[in-house]
N, C-alpha and C. Protein backbone atom coordinates (compact mmCIF):
# COMPACT_ATOMS: atom_id res chain seq x y z
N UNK A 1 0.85 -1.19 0.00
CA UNK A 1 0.00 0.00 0.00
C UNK A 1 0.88 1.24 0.00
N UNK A 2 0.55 2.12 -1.07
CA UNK A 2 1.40 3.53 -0.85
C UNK A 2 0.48 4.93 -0.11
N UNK A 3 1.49 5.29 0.37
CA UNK A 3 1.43 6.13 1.56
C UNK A 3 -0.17 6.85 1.33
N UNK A 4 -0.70 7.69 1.82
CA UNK A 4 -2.06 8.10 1.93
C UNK A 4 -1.75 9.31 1.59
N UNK A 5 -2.23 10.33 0.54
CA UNK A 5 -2.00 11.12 -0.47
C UNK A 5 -1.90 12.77 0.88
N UNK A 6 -0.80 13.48 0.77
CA UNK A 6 -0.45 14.36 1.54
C UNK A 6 -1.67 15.37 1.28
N UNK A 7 -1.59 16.46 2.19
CA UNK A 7 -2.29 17.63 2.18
C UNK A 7 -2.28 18.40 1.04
N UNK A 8 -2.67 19.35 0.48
CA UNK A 8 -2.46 20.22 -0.97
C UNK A 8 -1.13 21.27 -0.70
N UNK A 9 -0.09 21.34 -1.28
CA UNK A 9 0.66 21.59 -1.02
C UNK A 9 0.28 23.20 -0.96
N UNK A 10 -0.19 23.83 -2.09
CA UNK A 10 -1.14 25.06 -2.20
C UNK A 10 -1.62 25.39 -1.17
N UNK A 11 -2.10 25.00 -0.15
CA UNK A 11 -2.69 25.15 1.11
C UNK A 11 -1.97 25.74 1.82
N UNK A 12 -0.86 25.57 1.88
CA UNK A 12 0.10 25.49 3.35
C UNK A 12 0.22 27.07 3.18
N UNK A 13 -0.14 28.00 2.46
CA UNK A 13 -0.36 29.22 3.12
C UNK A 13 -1.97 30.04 3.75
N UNK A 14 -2.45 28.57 3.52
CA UNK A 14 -3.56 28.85 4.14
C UNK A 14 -3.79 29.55 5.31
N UNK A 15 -4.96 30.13 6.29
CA UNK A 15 -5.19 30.37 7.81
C UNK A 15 -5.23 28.87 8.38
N UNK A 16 -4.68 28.60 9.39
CA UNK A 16 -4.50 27.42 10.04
C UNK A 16 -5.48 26.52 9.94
N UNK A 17 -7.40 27.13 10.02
CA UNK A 17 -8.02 26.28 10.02
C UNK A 17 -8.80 25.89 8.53
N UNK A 18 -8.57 26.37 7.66
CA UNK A 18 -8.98 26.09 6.32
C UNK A 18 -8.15 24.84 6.41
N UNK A 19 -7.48 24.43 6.95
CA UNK A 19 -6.88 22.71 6.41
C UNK A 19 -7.79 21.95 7.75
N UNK A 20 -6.94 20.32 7.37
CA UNK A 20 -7.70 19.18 7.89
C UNK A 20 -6.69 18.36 8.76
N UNK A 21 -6.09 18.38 9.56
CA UNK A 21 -5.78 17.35 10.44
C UNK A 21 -6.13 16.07 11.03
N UNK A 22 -5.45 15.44 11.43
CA UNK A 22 -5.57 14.30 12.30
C UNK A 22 -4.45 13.71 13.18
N UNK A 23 -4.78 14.13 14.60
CA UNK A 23 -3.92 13.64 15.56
C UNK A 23 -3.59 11.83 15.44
N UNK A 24 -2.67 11.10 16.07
CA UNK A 24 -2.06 9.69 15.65
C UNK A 24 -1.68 9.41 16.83
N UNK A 25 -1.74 8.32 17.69
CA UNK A 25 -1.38 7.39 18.25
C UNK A 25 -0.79 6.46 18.21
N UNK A 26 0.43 5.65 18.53
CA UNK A 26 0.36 3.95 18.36
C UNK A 26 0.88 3.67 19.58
N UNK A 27 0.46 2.52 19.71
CA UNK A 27 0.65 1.50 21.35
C UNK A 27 1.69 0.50 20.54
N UNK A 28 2.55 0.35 20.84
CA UNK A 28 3.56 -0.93 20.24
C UNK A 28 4.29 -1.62 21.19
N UNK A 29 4.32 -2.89 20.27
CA UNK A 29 5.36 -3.79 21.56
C UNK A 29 6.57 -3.57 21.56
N UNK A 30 7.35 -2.53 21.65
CA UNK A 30 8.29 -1.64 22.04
C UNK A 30 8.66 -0.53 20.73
N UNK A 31 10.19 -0.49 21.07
CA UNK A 31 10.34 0.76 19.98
C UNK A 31 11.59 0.21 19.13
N UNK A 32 11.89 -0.75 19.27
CA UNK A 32 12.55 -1.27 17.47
C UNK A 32 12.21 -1.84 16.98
N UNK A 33 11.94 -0.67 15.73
CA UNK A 33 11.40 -0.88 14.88
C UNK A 33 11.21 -2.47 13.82
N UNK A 34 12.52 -2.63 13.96
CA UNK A 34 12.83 -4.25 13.04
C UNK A 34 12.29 -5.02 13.84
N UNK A 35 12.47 -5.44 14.83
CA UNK A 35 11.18 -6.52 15.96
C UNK A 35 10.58 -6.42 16.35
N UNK A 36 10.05 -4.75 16.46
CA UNK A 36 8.59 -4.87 17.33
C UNK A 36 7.26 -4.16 16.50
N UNK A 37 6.47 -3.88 16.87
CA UNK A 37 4.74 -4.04 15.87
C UNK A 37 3.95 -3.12 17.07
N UNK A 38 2.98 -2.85 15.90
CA UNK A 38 1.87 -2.20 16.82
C UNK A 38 0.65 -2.75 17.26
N UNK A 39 0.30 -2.88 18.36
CA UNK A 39 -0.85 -3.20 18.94
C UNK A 39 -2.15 -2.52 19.07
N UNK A 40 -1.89 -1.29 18.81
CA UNK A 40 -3.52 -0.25 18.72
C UNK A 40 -2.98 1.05 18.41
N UNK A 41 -3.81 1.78 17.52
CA UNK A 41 -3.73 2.84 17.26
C UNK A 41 -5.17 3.81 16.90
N UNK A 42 -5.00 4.83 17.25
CA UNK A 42 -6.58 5.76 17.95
C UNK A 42 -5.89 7.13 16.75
N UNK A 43 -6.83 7.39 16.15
CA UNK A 43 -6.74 8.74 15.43
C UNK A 43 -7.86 10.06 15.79
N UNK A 44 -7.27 11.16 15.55
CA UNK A 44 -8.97 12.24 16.08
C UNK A 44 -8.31 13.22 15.54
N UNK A 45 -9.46 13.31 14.46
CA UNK A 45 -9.78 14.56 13.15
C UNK A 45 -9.54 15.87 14.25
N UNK A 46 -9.25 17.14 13.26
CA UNK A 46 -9.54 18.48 13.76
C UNK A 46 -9.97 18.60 12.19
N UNK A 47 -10.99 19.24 12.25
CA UNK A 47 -11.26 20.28 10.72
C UNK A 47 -12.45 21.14 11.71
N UNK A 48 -11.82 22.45 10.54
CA UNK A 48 -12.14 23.96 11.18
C UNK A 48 -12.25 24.35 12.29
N UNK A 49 -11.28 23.44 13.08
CA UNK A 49 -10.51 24.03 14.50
C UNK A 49 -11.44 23.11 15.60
N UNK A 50 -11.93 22.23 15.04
CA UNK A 50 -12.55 21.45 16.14
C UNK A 50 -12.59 19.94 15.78
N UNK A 51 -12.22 19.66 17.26
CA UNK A 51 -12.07 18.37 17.33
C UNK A 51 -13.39 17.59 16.78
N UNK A 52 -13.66 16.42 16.42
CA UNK A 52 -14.46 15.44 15.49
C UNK A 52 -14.25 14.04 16.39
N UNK A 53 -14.68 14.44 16.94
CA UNK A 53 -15.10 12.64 17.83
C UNK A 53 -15.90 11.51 16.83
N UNK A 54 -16.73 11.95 16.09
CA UNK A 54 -17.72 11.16 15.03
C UNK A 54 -16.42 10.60 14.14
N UNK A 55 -15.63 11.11 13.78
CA UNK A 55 -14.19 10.39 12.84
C UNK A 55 -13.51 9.75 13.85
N UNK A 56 -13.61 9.31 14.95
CA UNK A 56 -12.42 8.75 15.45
C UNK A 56 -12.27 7.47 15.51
N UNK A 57 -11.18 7.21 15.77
CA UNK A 57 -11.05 5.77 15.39
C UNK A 57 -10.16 5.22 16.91
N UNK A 58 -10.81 3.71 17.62
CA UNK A 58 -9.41 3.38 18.21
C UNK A 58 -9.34 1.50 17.64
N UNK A 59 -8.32 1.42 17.48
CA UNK A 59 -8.38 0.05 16.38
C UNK A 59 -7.22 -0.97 17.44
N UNK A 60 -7.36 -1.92 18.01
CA UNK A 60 -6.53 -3.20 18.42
C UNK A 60 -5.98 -3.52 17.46
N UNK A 61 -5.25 -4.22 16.89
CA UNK A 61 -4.81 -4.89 16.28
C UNK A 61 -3.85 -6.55 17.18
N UNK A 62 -3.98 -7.32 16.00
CA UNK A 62 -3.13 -8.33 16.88
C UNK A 62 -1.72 -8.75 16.38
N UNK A 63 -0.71 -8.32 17.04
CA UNK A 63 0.83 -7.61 16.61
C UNK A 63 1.53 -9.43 16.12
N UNK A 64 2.67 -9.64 15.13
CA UNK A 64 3.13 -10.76 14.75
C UNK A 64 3.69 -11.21 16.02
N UNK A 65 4.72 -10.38 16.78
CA UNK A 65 5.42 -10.56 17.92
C UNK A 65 4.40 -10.26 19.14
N UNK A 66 4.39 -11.05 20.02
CA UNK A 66 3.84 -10.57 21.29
C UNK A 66 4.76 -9.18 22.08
N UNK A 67 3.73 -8.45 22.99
CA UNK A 67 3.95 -7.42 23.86
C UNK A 67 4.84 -7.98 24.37
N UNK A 68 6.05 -7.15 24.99
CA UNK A 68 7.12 -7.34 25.95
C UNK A 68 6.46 -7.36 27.28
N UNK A 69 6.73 -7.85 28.30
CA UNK A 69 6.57 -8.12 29.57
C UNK A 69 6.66 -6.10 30.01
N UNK A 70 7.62 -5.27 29.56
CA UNK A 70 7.78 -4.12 29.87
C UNK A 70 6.33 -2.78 29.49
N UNK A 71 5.84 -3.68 27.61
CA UNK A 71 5.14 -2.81 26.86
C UNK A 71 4.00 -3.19 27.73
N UNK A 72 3.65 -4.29 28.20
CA UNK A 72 2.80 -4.46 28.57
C UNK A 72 2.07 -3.64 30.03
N UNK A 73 3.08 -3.12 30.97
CA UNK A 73 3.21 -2.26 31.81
C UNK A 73 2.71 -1.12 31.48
N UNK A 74 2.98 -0.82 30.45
CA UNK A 74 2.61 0.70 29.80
C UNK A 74 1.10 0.57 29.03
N UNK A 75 0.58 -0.18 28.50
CA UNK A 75 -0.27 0.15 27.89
C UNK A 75 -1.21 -0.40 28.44
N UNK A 76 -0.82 -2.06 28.98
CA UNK A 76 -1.83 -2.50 29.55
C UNK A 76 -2.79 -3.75 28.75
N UNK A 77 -2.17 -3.86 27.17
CA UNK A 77 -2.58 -4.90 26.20
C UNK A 77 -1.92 -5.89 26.65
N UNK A 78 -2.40 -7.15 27.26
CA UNK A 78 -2.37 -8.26 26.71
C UNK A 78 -2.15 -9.07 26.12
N UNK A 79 -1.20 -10.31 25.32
CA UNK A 79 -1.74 -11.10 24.43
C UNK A 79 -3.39 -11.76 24.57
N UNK A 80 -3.58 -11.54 25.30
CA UNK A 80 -5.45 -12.57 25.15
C UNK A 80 -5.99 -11.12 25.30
N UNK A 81 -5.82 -9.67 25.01
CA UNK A 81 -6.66 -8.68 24.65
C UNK A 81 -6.56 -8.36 23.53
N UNK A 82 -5.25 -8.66 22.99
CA UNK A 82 -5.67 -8.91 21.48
C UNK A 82 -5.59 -9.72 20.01
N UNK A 83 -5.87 -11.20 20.86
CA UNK A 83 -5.82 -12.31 20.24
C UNK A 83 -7.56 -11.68 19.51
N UNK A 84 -7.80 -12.03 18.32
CA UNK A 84 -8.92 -11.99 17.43
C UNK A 84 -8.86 -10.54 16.71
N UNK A 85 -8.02 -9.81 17.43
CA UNK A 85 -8.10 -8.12 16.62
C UNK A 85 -7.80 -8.82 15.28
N UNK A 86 -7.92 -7.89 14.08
CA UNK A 86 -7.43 -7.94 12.84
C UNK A 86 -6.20 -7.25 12.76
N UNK A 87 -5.14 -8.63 11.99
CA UNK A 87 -3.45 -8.22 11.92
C UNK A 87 -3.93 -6.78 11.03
N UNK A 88 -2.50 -6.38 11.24
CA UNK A 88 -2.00 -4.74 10.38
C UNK A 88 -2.22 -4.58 8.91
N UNK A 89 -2.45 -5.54 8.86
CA UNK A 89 -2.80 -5.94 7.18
C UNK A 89 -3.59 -5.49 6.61
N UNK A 90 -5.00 -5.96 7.95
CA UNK A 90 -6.56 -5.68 7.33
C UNK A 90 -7.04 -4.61 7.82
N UNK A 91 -6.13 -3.37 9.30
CA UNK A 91 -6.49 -2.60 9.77
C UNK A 91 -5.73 -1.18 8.86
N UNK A 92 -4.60 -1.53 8.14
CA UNK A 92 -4.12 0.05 7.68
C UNK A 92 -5.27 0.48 6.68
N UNK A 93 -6.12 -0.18 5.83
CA UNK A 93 -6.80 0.79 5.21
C UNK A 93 -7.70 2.00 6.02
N UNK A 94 -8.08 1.41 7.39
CA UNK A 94 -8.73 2.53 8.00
C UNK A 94 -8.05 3.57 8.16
N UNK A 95 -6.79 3.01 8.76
CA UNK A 95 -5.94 4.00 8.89
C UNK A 95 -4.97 4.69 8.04
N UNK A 96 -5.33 4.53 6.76
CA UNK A 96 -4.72 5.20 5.10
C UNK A 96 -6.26 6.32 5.14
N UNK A 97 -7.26 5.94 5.16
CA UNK A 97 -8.43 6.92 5.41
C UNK A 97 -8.41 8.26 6.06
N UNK A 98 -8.09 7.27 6.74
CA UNK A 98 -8.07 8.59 8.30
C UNK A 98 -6.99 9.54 7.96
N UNK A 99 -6.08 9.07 7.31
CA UNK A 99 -4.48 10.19 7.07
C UNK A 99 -4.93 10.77 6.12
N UNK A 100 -5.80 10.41 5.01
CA UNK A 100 -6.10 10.95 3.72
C UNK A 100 -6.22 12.44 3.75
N UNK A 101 -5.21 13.27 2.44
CA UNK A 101 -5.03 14.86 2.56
C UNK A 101 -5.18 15.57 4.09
N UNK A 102 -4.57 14.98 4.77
CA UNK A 102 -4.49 15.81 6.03
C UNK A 102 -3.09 15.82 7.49
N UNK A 103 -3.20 17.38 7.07
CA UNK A 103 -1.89 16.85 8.16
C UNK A 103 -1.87 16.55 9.18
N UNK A 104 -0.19 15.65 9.61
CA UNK A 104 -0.63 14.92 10.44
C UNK A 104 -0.21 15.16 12.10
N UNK A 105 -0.69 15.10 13.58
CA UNK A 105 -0.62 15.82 14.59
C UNK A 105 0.10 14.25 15.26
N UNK A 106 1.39 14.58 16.11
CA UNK A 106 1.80 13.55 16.72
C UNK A 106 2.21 13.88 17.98
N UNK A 107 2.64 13.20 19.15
CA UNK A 107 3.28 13.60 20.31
C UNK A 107 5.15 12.84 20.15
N UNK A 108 6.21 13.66 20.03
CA UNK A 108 7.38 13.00 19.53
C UNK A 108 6.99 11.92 18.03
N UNK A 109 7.44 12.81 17.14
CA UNK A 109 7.58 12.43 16.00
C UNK A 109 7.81 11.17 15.38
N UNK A 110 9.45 11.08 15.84
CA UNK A 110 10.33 10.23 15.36
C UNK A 110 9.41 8.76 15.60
N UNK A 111 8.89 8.75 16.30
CA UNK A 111 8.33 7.00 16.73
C UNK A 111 7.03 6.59 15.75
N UNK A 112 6.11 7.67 15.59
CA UNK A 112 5.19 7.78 14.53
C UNK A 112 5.47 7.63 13.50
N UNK A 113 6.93 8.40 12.87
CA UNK A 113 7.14 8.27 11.17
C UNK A 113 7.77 7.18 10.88
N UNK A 114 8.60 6.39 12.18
CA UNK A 114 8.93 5.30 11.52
C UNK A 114 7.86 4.06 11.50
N UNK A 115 6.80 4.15 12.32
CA UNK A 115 6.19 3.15 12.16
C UNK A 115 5.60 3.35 10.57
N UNK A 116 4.58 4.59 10.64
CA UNK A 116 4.31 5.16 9.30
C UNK A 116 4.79 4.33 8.11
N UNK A 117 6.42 4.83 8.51
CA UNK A 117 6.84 4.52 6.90
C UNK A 117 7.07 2.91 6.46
N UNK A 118 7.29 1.88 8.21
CA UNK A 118 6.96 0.44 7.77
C UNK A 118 5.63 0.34 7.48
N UNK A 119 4.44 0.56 7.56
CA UNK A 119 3.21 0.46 7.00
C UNK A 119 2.90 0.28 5.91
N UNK A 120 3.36 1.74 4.84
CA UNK A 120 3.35 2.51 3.69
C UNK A 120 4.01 2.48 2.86
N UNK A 121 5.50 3.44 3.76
CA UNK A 121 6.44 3.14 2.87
C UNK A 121 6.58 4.64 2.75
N UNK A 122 7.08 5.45 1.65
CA UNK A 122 7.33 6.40 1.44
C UNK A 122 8.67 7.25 2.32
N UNK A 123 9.26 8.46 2.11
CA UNK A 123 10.28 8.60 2.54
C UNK A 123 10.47 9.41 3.72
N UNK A 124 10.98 9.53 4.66
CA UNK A 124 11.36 9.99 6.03
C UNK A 124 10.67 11.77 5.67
N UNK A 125 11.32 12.70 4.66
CA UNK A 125 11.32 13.83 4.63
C UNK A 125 10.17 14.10 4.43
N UNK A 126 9.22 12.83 3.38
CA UNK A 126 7.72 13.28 2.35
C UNK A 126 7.11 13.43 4.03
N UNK A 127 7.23 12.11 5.15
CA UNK A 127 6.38 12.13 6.19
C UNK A 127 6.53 13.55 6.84
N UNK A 128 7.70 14.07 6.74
CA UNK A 128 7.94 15.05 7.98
C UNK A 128 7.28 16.10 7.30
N UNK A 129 6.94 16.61 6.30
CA UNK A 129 6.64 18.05 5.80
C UNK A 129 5.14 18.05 5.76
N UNK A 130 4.63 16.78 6.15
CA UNK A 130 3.04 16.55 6.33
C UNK A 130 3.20 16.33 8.11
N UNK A 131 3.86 16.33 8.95
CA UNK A 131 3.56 16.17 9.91
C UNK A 131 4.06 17.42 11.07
N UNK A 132 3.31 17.98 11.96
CA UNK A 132 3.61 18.95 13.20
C UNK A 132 3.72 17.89 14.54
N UNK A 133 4.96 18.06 15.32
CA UNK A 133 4.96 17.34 16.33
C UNK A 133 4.39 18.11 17.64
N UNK A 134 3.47 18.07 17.87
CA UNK A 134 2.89 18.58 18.96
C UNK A 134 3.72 19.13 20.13
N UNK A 135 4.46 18.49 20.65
CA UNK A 135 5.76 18.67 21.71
C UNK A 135 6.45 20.21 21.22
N UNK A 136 6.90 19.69 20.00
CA UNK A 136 7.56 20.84 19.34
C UNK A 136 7.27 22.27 19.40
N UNK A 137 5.91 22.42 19.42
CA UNK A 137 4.83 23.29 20.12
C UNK A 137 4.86 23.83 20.79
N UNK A 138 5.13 22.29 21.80
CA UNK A 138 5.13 23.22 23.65
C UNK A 138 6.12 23.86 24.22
N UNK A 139 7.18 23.13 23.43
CA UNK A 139 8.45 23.65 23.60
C UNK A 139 8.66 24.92 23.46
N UNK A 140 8.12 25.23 21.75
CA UNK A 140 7.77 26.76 21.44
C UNK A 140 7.20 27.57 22.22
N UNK A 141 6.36 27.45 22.76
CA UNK A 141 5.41 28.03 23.57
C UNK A 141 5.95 27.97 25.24
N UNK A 142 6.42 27.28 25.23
CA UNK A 142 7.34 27.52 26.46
C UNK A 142 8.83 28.91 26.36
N UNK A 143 8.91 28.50 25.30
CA UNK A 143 9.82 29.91 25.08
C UNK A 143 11.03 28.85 24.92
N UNK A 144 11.58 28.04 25.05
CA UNK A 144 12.93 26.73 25.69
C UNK A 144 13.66 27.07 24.21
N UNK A 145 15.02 26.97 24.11
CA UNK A 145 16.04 26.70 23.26
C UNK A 145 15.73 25.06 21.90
N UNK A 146 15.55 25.34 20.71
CA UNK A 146 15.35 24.43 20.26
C UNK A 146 16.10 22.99 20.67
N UNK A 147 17.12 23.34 21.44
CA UNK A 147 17.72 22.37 21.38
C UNK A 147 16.96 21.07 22.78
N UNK A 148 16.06 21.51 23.29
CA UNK A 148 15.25 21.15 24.33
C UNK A 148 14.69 19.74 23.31
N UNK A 149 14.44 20.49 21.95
CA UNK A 149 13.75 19.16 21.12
C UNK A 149 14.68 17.63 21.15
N UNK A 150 15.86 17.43 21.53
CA UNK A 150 16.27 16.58 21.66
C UNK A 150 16.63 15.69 22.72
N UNK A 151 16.06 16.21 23.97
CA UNK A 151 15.94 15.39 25.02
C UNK A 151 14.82 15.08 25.22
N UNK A 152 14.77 13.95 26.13
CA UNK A 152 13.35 13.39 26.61
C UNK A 152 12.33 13.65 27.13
N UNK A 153 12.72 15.28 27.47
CA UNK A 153 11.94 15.60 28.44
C UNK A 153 10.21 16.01 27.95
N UNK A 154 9.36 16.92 28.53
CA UNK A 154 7.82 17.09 27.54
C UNK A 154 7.19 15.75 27.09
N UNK A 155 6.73 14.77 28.09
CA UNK A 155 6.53 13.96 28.01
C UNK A 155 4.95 14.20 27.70
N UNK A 156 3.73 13.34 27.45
CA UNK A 156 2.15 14.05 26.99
C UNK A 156 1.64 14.41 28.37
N UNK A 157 1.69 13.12 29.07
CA UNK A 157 0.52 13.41 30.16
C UNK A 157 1.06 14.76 31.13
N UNK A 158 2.31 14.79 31.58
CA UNK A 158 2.57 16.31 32.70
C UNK A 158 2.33 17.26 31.50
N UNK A 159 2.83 17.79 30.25
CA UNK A 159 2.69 18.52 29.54
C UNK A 159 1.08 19.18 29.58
N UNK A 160 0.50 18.04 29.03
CA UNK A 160 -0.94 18.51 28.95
C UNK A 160 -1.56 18.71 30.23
N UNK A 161 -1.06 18.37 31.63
CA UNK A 161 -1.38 18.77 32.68
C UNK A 161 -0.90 20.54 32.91
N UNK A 162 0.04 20.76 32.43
CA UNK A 162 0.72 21.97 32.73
C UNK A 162 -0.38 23.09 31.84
N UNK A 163 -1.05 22.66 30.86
CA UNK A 163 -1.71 23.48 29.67
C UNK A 163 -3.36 23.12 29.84
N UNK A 164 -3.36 22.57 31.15
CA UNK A 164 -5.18 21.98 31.23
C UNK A 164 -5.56 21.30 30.61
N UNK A 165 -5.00 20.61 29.90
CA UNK A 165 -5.49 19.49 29.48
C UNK A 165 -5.76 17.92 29.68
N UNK A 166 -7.49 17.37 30.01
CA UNK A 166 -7.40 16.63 31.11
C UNK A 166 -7.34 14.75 30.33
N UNK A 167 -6.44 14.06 30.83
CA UNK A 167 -6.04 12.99 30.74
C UNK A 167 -6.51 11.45 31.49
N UNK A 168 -7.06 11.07 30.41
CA UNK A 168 -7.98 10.24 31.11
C UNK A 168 -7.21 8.85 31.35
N UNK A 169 -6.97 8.21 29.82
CA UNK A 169 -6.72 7.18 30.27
C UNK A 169 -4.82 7.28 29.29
N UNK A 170 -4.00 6.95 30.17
CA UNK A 170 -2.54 7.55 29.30
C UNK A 170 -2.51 6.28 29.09
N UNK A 171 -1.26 6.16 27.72
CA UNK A 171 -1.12 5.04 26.99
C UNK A 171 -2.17 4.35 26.42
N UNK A 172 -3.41 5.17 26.66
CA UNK A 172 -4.55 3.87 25.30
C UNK A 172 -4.40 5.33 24.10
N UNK A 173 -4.42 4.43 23.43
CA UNK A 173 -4.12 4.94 22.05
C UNK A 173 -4.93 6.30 21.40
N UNK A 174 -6.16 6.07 21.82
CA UNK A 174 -7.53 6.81 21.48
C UNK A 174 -7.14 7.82 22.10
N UNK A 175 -7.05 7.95 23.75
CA UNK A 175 -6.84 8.80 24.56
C UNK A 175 -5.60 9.58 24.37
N UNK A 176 -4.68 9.06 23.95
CA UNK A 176 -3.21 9.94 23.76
C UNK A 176 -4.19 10.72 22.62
N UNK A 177 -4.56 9.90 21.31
CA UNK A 177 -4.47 11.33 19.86
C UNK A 177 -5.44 11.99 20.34
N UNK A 178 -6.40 12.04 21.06
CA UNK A 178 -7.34 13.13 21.46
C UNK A 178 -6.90 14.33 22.64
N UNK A 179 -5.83 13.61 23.05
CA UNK A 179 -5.03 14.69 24.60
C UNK A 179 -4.19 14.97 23.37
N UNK A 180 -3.40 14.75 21.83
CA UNK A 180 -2.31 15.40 21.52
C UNK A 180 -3.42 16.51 20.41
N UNK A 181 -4.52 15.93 19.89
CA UNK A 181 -5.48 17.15 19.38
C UNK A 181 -5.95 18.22 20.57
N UNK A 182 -6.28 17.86 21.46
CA UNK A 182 -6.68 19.26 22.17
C UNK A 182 -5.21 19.96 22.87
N UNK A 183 -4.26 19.36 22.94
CA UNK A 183 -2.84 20.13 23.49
C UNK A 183 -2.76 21.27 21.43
N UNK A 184 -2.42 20.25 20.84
CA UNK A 184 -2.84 21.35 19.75
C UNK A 184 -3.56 22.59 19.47
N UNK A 185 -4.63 22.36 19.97
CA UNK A 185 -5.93 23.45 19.72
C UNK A 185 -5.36 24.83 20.69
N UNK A 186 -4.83 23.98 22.30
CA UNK A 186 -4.60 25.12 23.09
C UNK A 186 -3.31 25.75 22.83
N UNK A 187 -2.56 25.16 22.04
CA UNK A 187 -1.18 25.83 21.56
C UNK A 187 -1.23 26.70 20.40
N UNK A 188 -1.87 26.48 20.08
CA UNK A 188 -1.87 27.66 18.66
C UNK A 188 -2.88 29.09 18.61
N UNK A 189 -3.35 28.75 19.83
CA UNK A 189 -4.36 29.84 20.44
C UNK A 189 -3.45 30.70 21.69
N UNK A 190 -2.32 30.24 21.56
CA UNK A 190 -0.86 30.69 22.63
C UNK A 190 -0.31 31.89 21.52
N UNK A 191 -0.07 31.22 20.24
CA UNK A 191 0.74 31.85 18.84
C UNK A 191 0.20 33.14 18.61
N UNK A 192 0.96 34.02 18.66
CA UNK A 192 0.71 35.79 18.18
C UNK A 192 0.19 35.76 16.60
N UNK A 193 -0.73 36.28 16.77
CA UNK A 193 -1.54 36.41 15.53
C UNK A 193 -2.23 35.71 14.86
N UNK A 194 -2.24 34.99 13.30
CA UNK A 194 -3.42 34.23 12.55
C UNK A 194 -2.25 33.29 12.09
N UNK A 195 -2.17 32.36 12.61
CA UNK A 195 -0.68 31.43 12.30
C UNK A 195 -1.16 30.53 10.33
N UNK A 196 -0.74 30.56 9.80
CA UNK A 196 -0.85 29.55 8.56
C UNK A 196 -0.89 28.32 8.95
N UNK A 197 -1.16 27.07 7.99
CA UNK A 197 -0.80 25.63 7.86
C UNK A 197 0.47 25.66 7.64
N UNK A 198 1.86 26.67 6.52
CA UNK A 198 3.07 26.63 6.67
C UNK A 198 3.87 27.22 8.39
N UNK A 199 3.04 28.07 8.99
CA UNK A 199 3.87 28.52 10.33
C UNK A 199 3.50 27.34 11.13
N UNK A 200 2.71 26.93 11.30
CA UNK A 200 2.51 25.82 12.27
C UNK A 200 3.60 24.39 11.85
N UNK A 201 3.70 24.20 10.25
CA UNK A 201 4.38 23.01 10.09
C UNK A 201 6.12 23.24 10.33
N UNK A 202 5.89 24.41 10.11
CA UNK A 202 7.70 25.09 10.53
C UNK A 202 8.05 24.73 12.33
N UNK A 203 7.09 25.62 12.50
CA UNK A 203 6.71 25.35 14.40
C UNK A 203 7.02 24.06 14.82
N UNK A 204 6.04 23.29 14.43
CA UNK A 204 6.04 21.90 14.92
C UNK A 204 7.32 20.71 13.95
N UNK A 205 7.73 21.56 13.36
CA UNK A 205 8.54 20.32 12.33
C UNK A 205 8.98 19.13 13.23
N UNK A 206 8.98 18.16 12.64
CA UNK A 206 9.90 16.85 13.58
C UNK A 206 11.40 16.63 13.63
């Protein structure tokens, strides 16, 4: 399957909310990439500056490799929670939908585009110029030295605590892209003036 057709490039001097977003999630059984898989992933639309619960999606899937004894700590999946999901196979078309012409909203980038690009496919840079990393944001908006973007720190759940934003259930998938869409909404309502789809993707770059 090739990648899910980017935003209009024409756009990107748009006012921020004339475009279409969609915040991204994934729950995986860890983070390398070559052995490990995703177990659920939750998406949630913004178009014309408001969140879209009616588009959202939170999808199980049942991963080739089982959860690590560690991933499992964190998210809380199971192998017998998601023995019967449908493998990655039969679940990316929803989730090629859901990305369709719209950019894309993440919490730390780097872990999203590489799953992304094992999915799809397509190239590291095409993902990044369609995607704003939310963090990146806060960072901004914190005022911090870019170079802040390369440590660990700005993690979702204290972040979005620090900005009111309330956190229900951390690590389910659904719940992260809907806490990284409304940390969005309240960050760009931080930004001096009528920000574009290009100032925000500069802002947030990954």
């Amino acid at each position: 399957m090739s990648p899910p057709r980017p935003p209009p490039r024409h756009r990107r001097g748009a006012h921020w909310r004339d475009a279409e977003y969609v915040a991204l999630d994934f729950e995986t059984t860890g983070l390398d990439l070559r052995n490990d898989a995703i177990v659920s992933f939750g998406v949630t639309p913004v178009i014309e500056g408001r969140i879209r619960m009616s588009g959202a999606i939170h999808q199980l899937i049942e991963p080739r490799v089982p959860p690590s004894p560690r991933s499992q700590t964190i998210h809380e999946l199971r192998p017998q929670d998601l023995a019967g999901s449908p493998p990655l196979e039969e679940a990316r078309g929803a989730l090629a939908e859901a990305l369709r012409g719209r950019v894309l909203l993440v919490w730390f980038a780097e872990v999203e585009m590489s799953f992304l690009r094992a999915i799809f496919g397509g190239l590291a840079r095409t993902w990044r110029r369609r995607t704003i990393d939310v963090r990146n944001l806060a960072i901004s908006a914190d005022g911090a030295p870019r170079s802040a973007r390369l440590n660990l720190g700005y993690p979702l759940t204290s972040t979005a605590g620090r900005f009111g934003v309330p956190v229900a259930n951390p690590h389910e998938a659904l719940d992260d892209a809907l806490v990284t869409a409304q940390l969005f909404l309240v960050l760009v309502d931080k930004l001096p003036g009528e920000p574009t789809v290009r100032d925000l993707l500069r802002l947030g770059r990954p």
